[in-house]
PDB file of N, CA and C in Angstrom:
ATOM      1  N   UNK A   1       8.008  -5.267  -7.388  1.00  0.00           N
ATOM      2  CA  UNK A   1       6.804  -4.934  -6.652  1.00  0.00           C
ATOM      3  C   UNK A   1       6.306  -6.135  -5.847  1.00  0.00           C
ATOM      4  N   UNK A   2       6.252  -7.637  -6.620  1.00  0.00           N
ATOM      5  CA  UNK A   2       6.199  -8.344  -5.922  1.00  0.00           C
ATOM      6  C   UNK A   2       6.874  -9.021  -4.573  1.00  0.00           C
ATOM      7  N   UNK A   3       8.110  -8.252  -4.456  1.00  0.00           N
ATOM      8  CA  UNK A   3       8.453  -8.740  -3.608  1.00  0.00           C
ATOM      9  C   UNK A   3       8.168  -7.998  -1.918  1.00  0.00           C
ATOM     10  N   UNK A   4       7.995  -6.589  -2.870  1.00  0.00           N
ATOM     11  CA  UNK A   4       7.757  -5.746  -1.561  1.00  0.00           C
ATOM     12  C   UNK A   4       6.484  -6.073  -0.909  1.00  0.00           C
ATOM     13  N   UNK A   5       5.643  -6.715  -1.797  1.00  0.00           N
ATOM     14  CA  UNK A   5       4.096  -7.129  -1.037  1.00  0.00           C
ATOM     15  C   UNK A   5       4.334  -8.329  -0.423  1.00  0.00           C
ATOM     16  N   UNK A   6       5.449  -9.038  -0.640  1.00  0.00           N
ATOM     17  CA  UNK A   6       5.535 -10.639   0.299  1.00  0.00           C
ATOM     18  C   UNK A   6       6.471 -10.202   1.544  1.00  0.00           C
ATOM     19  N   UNK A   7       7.385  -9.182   1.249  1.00  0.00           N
ATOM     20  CA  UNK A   7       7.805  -8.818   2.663  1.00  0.00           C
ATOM     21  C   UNK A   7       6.739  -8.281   3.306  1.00  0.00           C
ATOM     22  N   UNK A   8       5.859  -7.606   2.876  1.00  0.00           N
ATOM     23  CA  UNK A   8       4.838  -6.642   3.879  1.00  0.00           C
ATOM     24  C   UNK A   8       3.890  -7.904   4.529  1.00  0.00           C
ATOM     25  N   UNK A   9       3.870  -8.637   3.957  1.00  0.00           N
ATOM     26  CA  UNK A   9       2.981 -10.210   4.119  1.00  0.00           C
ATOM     27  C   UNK A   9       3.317 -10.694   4.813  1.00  0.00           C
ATOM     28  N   UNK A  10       4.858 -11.004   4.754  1.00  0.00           N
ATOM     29  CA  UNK A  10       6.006 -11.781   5.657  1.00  0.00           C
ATOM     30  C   UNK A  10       5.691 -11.302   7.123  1.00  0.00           C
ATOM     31  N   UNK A  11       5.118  -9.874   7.387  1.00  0.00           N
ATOM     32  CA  UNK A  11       5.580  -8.995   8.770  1.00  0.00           C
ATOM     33  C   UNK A  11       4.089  -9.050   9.216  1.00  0.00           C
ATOM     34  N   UNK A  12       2.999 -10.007   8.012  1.00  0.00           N
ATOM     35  CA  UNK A  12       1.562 -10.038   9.175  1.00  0.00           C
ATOM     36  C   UNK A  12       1.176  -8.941   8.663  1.00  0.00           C
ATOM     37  N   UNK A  13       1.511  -8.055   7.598  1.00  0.00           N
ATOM     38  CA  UNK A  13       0.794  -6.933   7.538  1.00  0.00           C
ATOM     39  C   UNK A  13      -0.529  -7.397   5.943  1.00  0.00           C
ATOM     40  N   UNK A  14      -1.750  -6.522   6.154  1.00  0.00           N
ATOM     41  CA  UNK A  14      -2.804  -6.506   5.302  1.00  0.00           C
ATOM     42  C   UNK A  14      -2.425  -5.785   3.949  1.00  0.00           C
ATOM     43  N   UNK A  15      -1.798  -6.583   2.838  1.00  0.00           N
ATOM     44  CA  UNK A  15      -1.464  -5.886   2.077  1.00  0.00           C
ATOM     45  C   UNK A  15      -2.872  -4.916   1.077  1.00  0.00           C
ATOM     46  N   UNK A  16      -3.622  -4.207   0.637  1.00  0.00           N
ATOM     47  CA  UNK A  16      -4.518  -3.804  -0.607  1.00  0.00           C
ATOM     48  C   UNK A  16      -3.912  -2.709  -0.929  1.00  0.00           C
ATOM     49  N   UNK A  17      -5.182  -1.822  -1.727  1.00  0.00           N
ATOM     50  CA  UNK A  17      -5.218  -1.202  -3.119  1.00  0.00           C
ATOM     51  C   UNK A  17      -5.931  -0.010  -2.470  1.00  0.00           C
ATOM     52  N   UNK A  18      -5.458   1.041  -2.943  1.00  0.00           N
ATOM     53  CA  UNK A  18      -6.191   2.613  -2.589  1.00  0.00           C
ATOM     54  C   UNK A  18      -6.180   3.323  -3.860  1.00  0.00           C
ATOM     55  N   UNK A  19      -7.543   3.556  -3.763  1.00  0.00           N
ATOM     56  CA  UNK A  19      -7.845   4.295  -5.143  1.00  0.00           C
ATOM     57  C   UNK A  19      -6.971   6.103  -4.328  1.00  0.00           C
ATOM     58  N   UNK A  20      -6.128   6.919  -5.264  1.00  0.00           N
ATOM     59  CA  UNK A  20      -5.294   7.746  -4.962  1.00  0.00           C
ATOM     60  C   UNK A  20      -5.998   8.782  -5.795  1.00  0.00           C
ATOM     61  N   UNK A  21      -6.822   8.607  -6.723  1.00  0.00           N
ATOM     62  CA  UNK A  21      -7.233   9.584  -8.055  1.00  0.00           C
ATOM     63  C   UNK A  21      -7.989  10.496  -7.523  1.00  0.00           C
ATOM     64  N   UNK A  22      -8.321  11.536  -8.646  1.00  0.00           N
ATOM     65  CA  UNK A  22      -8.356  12.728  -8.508  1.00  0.00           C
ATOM     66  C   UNK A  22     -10.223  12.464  -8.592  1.00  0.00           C
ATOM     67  N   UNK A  23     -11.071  13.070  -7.008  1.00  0.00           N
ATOM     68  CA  UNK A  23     -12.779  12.571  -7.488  1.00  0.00           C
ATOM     69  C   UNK A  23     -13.112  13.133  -7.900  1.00  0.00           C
ATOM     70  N   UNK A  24     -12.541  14.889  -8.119  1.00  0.00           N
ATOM     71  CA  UNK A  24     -13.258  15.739  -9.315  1.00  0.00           C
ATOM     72  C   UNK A  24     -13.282  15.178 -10.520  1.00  0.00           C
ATOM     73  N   UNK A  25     -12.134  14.816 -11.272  1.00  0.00           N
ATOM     74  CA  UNK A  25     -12.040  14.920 -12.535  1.00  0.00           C
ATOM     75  C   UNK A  25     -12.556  13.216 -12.558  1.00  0.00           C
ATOM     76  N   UNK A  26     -12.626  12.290 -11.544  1.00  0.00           N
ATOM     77  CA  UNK A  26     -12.937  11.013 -11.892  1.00  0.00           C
ATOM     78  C   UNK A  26     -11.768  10.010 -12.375  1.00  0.00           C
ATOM     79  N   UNK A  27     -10.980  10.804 -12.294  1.00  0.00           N
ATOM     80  CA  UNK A  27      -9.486   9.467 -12.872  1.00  0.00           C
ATOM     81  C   UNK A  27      -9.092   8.744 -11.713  1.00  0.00           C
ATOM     82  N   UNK A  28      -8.856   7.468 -11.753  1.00  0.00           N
ATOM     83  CA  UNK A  28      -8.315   6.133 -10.938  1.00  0.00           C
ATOM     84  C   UNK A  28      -6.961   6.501 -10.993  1.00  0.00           C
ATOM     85  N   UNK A  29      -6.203   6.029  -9.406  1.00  0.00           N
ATOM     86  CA  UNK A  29      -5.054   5.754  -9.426  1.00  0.00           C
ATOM     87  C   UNK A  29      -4.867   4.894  -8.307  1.00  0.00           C
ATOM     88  N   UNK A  30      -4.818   3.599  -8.845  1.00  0.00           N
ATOM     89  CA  UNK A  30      -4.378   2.332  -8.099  1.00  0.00           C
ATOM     90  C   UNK A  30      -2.791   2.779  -7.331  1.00  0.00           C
ATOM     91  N   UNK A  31      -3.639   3.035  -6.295  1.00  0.00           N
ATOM     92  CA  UNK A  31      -1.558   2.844  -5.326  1.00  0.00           C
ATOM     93  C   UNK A  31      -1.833   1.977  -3.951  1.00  0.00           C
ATOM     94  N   UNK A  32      -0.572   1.212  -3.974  1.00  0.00           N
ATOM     95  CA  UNK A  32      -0.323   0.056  -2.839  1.00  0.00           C
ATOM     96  C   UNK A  32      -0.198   0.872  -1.277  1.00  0.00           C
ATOM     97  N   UNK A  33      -0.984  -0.131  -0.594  1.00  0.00           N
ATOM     98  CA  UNK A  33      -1.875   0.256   0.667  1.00  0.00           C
ATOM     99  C   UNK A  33      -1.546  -0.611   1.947  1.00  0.00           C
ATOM    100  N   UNK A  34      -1.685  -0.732   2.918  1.00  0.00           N
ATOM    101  CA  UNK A  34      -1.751  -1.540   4.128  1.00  0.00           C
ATOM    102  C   UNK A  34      -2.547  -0.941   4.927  1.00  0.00           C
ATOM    103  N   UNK A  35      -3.396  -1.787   5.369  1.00  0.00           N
ATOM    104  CA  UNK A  35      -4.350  -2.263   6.407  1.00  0.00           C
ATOM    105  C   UNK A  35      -3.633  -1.298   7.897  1.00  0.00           C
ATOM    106  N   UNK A  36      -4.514  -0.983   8.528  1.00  0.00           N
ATOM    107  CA  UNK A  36      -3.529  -0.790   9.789  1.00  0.00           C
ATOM    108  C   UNK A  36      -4.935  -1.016  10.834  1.00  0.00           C
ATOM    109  N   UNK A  37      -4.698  -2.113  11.581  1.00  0.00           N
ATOM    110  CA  UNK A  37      -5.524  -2.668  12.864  1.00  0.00           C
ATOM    111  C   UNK A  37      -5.457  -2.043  14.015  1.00  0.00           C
ATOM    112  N   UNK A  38      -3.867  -1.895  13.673  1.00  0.00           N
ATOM    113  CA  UNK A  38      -3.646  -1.662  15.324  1.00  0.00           C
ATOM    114  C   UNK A  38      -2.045  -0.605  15.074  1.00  0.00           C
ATOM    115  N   UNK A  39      -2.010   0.230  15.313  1.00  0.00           N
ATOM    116  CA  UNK A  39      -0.736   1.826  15.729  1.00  0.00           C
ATOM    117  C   UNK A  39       0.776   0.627  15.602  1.00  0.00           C
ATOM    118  N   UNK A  40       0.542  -0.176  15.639  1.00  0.00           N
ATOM    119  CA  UNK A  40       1.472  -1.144  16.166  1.00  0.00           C
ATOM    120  C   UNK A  40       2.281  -1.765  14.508  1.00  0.00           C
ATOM    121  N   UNK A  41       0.877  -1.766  13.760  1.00  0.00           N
ATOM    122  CA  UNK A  41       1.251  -2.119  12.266  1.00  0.00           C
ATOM    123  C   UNK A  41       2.030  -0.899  11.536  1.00  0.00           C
ATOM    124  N   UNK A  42       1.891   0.575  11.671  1.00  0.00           N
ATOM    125  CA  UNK A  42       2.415   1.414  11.051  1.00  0.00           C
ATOM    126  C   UNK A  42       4.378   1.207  11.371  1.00  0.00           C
ATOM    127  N   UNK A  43       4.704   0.774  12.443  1.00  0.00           N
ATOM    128  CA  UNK A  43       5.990   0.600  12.676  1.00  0.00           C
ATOM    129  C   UNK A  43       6.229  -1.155  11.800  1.00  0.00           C
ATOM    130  N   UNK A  44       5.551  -1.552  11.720  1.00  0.00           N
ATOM    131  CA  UNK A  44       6.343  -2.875  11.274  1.00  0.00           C
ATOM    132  C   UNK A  44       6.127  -2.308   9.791  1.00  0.00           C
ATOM    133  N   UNK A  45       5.262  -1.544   8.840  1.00  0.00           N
ATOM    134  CA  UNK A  45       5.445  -0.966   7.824  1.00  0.00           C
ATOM    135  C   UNK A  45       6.560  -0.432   7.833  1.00  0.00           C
ATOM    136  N   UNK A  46       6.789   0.729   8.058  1.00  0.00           N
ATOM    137  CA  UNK A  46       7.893   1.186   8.298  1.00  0.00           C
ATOM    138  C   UNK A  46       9.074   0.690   8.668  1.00  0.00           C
ATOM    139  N   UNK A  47       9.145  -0.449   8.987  1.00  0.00           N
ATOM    140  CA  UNK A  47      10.412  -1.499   8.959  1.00  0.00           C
ATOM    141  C   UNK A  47      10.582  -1.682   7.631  1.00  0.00           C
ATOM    142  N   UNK A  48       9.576  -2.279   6.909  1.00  0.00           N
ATOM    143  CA  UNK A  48       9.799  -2.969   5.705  1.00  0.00           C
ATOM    144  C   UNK A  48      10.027  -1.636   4.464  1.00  0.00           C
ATOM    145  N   UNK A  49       9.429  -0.981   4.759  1.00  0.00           N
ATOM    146  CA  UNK A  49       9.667   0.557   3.746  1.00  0.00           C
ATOM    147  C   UNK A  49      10.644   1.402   4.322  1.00  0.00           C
ATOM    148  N   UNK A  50      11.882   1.058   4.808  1.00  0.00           N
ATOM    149  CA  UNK A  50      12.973   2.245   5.255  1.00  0.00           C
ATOM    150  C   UNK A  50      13.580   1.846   3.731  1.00  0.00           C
ATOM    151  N   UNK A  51      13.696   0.948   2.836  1.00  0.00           N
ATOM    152  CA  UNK A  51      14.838   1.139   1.554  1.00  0.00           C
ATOM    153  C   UNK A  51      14.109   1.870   0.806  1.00  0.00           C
ATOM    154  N   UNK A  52      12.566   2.354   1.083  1.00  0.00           N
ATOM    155  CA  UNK A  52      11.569   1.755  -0.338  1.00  0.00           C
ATOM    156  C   UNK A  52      11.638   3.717  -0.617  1.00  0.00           C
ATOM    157  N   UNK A  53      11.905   4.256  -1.963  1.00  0.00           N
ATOM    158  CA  UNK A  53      11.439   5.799  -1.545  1.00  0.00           C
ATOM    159  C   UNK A  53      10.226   5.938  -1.769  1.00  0.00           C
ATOM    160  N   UNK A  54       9.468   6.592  -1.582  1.00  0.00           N
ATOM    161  CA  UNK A  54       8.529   6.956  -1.189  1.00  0.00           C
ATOM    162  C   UNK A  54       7.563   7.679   0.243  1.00  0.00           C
ATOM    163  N   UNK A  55       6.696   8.564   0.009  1.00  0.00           N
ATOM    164  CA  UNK A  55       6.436   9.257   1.241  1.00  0.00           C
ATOM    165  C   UNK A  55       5.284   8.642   1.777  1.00  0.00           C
ATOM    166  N   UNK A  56       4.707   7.581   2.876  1.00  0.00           N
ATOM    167  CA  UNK A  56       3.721   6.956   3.088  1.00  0.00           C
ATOM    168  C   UNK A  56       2.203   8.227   3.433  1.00  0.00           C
ATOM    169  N   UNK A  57       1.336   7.685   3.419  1.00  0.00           N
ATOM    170  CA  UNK A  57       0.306   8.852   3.507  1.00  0.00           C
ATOM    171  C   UNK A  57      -0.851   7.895   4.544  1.00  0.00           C
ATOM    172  N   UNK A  58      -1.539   8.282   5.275  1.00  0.00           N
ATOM    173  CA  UNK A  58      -2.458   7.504   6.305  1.00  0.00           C
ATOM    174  C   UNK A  58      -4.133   8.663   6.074  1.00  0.00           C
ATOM    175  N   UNK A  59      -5.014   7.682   5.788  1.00  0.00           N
ATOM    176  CA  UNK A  59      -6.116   7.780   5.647  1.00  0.00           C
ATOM    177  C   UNK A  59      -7.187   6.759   6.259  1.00  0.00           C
ATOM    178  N   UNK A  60      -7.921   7.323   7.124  1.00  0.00           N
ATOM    179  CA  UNK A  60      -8.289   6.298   7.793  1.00  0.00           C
ATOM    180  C   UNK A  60      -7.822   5.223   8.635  1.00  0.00           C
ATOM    181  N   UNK A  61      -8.078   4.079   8.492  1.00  0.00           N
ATOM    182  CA  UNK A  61      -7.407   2.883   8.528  1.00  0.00           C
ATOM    183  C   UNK A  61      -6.194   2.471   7.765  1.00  0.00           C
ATOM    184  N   UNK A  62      -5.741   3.113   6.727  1.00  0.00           N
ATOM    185  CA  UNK A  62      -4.978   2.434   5.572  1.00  0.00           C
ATOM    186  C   UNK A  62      -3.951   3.535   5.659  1.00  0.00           C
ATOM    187  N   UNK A  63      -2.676   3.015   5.424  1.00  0.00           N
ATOM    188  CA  UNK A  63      -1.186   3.601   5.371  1.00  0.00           C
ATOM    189  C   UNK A  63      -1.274   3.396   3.635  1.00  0.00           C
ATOM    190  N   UNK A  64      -0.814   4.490   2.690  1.00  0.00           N
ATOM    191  CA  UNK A  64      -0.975   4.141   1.415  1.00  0.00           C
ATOM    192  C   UNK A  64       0.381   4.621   0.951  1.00  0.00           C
ATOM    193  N   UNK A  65       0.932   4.573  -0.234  1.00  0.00           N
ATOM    194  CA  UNK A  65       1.734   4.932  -0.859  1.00  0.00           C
ATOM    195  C   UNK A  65       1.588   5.456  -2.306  1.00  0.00           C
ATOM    196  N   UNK A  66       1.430   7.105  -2.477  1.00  0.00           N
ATOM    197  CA  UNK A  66       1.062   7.466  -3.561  1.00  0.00           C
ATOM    198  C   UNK A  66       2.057   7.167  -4.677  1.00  0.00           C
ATOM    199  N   UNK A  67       2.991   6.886  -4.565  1.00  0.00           N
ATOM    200  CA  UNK A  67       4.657   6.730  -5.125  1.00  0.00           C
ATOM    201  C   UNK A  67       4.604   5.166  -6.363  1.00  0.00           C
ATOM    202  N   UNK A  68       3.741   4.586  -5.579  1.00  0.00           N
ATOM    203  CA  UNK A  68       3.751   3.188  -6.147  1.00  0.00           C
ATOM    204  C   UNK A  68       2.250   2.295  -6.581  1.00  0.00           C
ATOM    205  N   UNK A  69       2.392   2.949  -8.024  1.00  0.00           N
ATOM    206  CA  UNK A  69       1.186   2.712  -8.327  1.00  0.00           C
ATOM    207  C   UNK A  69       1.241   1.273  -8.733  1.00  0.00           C
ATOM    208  N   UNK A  70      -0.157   0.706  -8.906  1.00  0.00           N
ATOM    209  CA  UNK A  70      -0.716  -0.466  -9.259  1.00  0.00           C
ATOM    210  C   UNK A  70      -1.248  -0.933 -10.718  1.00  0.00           C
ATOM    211  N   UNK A  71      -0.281  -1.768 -11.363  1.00  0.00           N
ATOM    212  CA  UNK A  71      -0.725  -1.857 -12.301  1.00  0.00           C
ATOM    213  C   UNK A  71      -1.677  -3.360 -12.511  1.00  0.00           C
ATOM    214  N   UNK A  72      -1.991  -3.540 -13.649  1.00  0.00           N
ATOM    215  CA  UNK A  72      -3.195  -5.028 -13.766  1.00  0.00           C
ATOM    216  C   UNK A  72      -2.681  -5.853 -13.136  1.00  0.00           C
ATOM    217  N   UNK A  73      -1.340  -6.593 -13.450  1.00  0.00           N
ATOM    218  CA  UNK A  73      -1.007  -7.494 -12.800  1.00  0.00           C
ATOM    219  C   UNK A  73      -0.808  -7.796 -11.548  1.00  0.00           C
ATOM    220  N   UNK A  74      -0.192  -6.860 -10.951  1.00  0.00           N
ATOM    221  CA  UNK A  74      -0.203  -6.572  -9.286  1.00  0.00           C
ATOM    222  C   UNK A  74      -1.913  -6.546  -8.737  1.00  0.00           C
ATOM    223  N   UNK A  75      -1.992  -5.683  -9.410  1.00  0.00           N
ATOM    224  CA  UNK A  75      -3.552  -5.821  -9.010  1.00  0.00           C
ATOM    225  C   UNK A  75      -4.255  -7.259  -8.552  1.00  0.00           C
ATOM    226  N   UNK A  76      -3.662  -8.239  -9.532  1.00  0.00           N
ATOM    227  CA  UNK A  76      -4.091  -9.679  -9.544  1.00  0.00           C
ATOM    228  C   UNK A  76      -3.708 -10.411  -8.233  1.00  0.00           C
ATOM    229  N   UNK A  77      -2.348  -9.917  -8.354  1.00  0.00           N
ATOM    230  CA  UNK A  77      -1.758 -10.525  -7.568  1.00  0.00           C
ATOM    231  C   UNK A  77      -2.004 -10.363  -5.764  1.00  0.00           C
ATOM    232  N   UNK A  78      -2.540  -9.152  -5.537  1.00  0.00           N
ATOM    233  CA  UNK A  78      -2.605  -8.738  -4.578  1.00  0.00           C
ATOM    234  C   UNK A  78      -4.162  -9.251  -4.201  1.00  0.00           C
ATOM    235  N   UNK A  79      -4.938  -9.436  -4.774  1.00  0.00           N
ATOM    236  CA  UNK A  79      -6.435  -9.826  -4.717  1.00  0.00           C
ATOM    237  C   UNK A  79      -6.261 -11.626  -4.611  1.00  0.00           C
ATOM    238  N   UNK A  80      -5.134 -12.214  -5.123  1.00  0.00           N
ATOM    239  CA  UNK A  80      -5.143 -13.420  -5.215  1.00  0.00           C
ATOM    240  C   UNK A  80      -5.107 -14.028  -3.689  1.00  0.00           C
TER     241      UNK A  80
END
């Protein structure tokens, strides 16, 4: 996991955290996210996620990945 957040880093991209959970029932689900500034960032994502499986999802500003959740440590790491 760590490495996929230093390539996404590597490419200038905003790596965070998207809460994915369910707001009825109130359950959290930490899944890994990118920033998107500019239409321009979703393709350099998508460079770095052609090995990765997963189906990317766009909300707002943020390209997320429900596929790849976040656990404590990442969590750390990504805030660090």
């Amino acid at each position: 996991m760590k490495d996929l957040i230093d390539l996404l880093r590597a490419d200038s991209l905003k790596v965070t955290i998207h809460d994915a959970g369910d707001p009825e029932t109130g359950l959290v689900n930490f899944v890994l996210a990118v920033r998107i500034d500019d239409p321009l960032d979703i393709w350099y994502a998508a460079r770095v996620l052609k090995d990765v499986r997963c189906i990317p999802k766009c909300t707002g500003s943020l390209l997320f990945l429900p596929e790849i959740t976040i656990d404590a440590e990442t969590y750390e790491y990504i805030c660090a």
